[in-house]
Protein backbone atom coordinates (compact mmCIF):
# COMPACT_ATOMS: atom_id res chain seq x y z
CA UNK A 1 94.23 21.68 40.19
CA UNK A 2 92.10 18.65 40.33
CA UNK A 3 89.22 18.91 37.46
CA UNK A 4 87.69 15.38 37.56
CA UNK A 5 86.69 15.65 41.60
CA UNK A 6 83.95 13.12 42.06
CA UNK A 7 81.50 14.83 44.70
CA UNK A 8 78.86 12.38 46.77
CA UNK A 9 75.58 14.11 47.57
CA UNK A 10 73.49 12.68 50.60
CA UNK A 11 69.65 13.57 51.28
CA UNK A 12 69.53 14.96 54.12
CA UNK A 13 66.24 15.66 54.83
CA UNK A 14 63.34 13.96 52.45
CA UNK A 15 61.32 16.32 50.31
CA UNK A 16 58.69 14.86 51.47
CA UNK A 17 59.45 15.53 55.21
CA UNK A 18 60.23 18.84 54.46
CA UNK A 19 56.76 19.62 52.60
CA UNK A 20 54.80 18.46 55.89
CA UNK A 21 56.64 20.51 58.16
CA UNK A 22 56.12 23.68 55.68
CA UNK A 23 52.53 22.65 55.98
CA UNK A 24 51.95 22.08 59.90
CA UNK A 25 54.14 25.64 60.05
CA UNK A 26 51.04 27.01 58.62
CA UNK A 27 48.69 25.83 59.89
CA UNK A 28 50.38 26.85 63.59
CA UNK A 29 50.78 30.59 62.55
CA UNK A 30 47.26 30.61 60.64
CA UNK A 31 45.80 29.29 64.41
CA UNK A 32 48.09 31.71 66.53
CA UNK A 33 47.04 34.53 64.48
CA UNK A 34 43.67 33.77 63.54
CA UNK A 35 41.89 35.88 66.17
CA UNK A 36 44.07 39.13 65.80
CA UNK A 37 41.93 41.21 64.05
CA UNK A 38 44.59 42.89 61.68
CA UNK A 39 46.53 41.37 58.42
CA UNK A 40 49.31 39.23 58.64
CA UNK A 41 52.69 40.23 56.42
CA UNK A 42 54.92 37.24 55.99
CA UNK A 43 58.24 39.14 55.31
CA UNK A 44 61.77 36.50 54.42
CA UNK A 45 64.84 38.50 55.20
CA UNK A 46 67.13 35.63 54.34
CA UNK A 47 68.71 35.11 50.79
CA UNK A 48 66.71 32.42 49.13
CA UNK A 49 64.03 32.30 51.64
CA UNK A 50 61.44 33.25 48.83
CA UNK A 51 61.42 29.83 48.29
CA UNK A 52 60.18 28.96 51.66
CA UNK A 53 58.23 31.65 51.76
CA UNK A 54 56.29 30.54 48.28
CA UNK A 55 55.70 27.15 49.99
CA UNK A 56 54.53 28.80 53.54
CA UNK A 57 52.08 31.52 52.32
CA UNK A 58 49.42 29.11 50.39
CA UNK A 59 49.47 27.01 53.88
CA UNK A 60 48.05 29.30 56.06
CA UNK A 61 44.53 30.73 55.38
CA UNK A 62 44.48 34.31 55.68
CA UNK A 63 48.79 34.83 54.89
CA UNK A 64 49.67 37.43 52.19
């Protein structure tokens, strides 16, 4: 076994692109759902998606 593997990481996607797409995600459910009269529940089903979720909810005006 191989202990001294030397592993190359690439960016992907920039932080910062990902933070304005979080954003504009908001801000489209916040407008969809504005006008619906009843409380939105943002629920992540996905293992680790409490991290997106943390990012999404303080987006949108009127998410819990």
């Amino acid at each position: 076994m191989v202990r001294d593997m030397k592993h190359t990481v690439e960016v992907m996607i920039p932080e910062a692109e990902i933070k304005a797409r979080i954003a504009e995600l908001g801000r489209q459910i916040t407008e969809r759902y504005k006008d619906s009269g009843s409380d939105m529940v943002l629920v992540g089903l996905l293992r680790g998606s409490f991290m997106f979720m943390a990012d999404l909810c303080p987006r949108g005006t009127g998410v819990s």
